[in-house]
Protein backbone atom coordinates (compact mmCIF):
# COMPACT_ATOMS: atom_id res chain seq x y z
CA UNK A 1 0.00 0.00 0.00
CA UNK A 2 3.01 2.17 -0.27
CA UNK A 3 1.94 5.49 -1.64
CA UNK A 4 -1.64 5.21 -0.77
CA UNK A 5 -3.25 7.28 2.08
CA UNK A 6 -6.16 5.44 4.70
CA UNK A 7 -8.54 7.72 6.62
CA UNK A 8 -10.26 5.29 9.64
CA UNK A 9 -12.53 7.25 12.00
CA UNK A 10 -12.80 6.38 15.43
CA UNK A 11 -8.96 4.94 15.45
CA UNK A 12 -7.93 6.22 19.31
CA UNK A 13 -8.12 2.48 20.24
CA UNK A 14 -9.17 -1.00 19.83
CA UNK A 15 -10.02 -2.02 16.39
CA UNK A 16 -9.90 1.35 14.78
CA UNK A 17 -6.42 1.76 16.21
CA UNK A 18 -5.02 -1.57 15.20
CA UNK A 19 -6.40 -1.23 11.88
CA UNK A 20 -4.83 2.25 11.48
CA UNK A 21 -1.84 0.47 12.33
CA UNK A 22 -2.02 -2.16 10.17
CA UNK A 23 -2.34 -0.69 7.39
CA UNK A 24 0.13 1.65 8.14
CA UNK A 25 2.76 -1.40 8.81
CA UNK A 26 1.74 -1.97 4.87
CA UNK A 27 3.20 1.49 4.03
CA UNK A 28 0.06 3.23 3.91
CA UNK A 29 -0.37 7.24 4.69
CA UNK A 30 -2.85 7.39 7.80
CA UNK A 31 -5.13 9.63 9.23
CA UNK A 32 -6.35 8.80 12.82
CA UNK A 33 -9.13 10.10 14.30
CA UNK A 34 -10.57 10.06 17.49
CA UNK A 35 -14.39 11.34 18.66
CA UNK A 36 -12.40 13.74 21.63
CA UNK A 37 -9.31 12.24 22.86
CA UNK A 38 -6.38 14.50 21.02
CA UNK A 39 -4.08 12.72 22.91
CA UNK A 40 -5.33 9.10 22.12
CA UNK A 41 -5.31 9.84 18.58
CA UNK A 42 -1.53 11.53 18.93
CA UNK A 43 -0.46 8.48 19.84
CA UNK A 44 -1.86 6.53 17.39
CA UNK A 45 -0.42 8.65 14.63
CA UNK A 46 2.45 8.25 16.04
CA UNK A 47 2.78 4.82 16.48
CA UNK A 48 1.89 4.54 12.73
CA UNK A 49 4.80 7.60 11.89
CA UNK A 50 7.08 5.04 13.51
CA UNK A 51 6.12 2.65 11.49
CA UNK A 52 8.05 4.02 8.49
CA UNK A 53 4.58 6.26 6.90
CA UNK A 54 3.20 9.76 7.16
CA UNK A 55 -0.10 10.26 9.70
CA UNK A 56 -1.91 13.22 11.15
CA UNK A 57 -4.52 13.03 13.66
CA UNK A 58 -8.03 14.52 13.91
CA UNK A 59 -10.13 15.10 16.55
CA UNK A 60 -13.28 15.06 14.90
CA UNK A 61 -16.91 13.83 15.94
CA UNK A 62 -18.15 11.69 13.10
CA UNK A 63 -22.01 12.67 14.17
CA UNK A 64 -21.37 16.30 13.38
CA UNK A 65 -21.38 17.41 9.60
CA UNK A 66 -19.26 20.27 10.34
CA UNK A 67 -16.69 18.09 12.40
CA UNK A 68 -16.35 15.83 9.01
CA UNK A 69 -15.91 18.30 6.70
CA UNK A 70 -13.20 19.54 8.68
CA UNK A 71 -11.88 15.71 8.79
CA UNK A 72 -11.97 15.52 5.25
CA UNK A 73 -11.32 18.53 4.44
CA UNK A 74 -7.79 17.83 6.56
CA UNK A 75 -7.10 14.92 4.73
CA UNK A 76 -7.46 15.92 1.45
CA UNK A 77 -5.10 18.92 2.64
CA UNK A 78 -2.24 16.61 3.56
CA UNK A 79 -2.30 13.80 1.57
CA UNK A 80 -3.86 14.93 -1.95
CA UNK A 81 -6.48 11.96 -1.78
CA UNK A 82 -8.05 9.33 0.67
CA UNK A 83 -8.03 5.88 -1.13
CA UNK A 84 -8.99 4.12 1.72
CA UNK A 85 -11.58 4.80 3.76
CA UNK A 86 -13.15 2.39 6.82
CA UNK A 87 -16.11 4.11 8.87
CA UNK A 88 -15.13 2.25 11.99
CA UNK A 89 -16.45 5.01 14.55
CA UNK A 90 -19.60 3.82 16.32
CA UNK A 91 -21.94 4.41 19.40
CA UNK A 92 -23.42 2.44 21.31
CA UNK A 93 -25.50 3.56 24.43
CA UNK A 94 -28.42 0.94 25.25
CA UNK A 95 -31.83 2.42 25.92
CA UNK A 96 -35.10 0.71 26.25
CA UNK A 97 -37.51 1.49 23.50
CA UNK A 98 -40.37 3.06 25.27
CA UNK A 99 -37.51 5.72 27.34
CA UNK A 100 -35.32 6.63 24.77
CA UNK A 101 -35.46 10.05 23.03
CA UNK A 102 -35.84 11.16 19.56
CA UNK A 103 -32.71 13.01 20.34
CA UNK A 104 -30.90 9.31 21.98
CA UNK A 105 -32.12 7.69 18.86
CA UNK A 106 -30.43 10.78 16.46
CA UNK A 107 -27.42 10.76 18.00
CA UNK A 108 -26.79 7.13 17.62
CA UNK A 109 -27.57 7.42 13.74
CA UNK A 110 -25.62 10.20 13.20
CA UNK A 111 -22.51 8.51 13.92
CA UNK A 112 -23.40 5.09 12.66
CA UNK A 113 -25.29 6.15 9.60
CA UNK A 114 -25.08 9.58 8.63
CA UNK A 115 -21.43 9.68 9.11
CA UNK A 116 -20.61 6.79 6.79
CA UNK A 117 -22.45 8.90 4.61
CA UNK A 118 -21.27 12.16 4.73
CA UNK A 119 -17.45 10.91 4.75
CA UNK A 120 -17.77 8.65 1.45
CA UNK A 121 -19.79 11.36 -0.15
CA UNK A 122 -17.05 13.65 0.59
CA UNK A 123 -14.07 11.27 -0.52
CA UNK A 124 -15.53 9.60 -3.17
CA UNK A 125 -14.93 12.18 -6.04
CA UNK A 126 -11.43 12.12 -4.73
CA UNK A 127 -11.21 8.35 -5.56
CA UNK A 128 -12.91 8.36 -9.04
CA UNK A 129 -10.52 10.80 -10.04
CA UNK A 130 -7.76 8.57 -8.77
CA UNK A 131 -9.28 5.60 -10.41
CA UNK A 132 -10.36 4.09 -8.16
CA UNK A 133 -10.83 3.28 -4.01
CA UNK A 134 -11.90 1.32 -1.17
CA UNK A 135 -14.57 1.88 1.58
CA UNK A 136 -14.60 -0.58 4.21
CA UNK A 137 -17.73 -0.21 6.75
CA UNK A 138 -17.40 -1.75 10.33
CA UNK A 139 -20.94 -3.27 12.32
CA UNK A 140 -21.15 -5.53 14.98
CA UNK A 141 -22.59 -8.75 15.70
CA UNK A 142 -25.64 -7.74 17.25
CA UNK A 143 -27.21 -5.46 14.74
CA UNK A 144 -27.38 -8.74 12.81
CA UNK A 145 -28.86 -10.76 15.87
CA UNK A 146 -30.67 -8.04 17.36
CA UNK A 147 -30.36 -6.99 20.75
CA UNK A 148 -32.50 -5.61 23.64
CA UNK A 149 -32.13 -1.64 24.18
CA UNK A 150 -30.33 -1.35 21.27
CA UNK A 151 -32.83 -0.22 18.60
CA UNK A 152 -31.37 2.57 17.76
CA UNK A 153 -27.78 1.03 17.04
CA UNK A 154 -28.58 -2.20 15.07
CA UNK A 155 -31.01 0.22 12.97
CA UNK A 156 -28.53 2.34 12.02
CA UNK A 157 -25.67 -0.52 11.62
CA UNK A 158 -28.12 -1.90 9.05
CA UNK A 159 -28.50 0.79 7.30
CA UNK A 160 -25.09 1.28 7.24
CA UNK A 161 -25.34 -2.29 5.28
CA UNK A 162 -27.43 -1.00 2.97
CA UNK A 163 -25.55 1.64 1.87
CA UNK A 164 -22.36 -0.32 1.75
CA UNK A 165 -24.75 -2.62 -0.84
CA UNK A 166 -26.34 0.12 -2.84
CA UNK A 167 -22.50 2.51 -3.26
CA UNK A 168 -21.27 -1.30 -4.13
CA UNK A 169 -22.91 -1.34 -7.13
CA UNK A 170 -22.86 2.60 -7.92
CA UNK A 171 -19.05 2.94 -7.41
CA UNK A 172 -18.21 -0.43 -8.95
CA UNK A 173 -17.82 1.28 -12.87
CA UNK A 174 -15.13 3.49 -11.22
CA UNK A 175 -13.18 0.96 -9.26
CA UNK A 176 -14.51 1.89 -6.16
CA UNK A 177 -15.29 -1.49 -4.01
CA UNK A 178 -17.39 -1.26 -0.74
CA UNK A 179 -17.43 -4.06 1.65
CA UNK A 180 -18.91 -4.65 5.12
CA UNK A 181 -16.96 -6.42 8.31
CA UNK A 182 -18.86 -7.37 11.11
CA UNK A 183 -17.05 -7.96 14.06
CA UNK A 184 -17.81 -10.71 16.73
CA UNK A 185 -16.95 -10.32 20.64
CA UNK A 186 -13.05 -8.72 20.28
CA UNK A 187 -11.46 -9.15 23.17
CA UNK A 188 -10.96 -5.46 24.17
CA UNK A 189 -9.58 -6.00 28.06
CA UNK A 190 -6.83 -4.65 29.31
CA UNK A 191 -4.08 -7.22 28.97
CA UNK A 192 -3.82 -7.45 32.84
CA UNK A 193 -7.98 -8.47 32.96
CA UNK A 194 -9.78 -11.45 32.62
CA UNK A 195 -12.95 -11.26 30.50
CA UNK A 196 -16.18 -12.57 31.32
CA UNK A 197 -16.96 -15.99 30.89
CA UNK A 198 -20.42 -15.86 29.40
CA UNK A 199 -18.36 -13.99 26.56
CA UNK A 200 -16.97 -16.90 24.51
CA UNK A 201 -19.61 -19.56 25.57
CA UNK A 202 -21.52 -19.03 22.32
CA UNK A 203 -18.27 -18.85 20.65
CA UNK A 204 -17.37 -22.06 18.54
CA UNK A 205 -13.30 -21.70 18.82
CA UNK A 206 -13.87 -20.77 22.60
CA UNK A 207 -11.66 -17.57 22.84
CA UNK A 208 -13.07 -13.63 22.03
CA UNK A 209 -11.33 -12.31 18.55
CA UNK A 210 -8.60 -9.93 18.80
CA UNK A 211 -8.51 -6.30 17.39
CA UNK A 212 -5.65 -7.61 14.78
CA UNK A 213 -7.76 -10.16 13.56
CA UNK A 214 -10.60 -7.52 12.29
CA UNK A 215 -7.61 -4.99 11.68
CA UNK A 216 -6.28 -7.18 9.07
CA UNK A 217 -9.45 -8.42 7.40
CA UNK A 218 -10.01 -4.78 7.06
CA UNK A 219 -6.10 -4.47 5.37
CA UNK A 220 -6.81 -7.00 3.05
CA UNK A 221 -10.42 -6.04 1.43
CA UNK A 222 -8.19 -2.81 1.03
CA UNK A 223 -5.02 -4.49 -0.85
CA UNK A 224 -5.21 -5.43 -4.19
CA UNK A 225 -5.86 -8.90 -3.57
CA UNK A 226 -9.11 -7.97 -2.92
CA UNK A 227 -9.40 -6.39 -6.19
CA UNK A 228 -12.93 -8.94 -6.98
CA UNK A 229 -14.88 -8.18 -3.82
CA UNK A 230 -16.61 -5.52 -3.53
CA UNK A 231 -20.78 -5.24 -1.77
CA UNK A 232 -20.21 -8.22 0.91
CA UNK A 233 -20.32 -8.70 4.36
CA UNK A 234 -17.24 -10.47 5.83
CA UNK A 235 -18.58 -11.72 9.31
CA UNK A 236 -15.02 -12.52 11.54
CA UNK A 237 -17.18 -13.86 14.98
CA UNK A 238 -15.24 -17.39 15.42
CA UNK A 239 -18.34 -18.92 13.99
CA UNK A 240 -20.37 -17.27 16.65
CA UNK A 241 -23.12 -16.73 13.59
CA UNK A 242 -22.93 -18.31 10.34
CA UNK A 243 -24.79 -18.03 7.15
């Protein structure tokens, strides 16, 4: 990826972070951004400077249309062109059905959905004029299982499905491919901690994934070996749900 520049929101830590990482270990340009956490995000970029690359980081809240303009508008600034982009930021803040608030159930769309949105929208023309791109959305498990008080976030992880289907085939005449990876549990624990049992006991292989694990998935639907794939969803749960 040497040469190529990777924008993935809500990289402070966990799977955003090791995927920034990753893909800057491939010789990738990165831009790391992180919801409020400058420091976080520093650190990141960093990291990924140190890996032999160019980064910046961002603070930027991917709910807020002004915050990613500003994002992509940075970008574009220092790098030219974003040819990889993975919407990895997302909220999650359970709320029964009948108590949560239009503004509960906005707020958790705008940064699952509308973000997604906004961002590709504003990269995309970037990316047909390079010939081509990559847009990598993350979801989780549970939007595809459902779960209870969390409306609001499988909705809008959905959608976000959607629109990685319908851009799929829009893009696909200009090289453009859009994929979906859906996480299972990823072990996010300090290493010092033990996770909770109940965790892996739906889990055929019997351990939680690891950030890596969904940080290089990500790396390689963005490498050219990839270069046939485009409108799936990669699920990477240790057979936690299969289709």
């Amino acid at each position: 990826m040497n040469g190529k520049t990777a924008l993935v929101t809500g990289s402070g830590r966990n799977i955003g972070r090791a995927t920034a990482l990753e893909l800057a270990a491939r010789g990738a340009n990165v831009v790391v951004n992180a919801r409020s956490n400058r420091a976080e995000a520093e650190a990141v970029a960093e990291e990924a400077r140190a890996l032999g690359g160019r980064a910046i980081a961002v603070v930027a809240d991917v709910g807020n249309l002004a915050d990613l303009d500003r994002l992509a508008e940075s970008a574009l600034s220092e790098f030219g062109r974003v040819d990889v982009l993975v919407n990895n930021a997302g909220l999650r803040r359970p709320a029964p059905i009948t108590e949560m608030s239009v503004e509960e159930w906005r707020e958790v769309l705008a940064v699952n959905l509308d973000g997604p949105f906004y961002l590709s929208r504003a990269l995309i023309p970037g990316m047909i004029e390079a010939g081509g791109g990559r847009i990598i959305n993350v979801s989780g498990l549970n939007a595809f299982r459902g779960h209870a008080g969390w409306a609001h976030v499988s909705a809008s992880k959905m959608g976000a499905l959607g629109l990685t289907r319908a851009l799929a085939m829009e893009l696909a005449p200009h090289n453009i491919l859009v994929n979906h990876v859906v996480p299972g549990a990823i072990d996010t624990y300090p290493a010092n901690a033990q996770p909770a049992t109940h965790r892996t006991s739906g889990i055929p292989l019997g351990r939680l994934g690891l950030s890596e694990e969904i940080a290089k998935t990500c790396a390689f639907l963005a490498s050219e070996d990839a270069a046939f794939i485009t409108g799936q969803t990669i699920h990477v749960n240790g057979g936690a749900l299969t289709y």
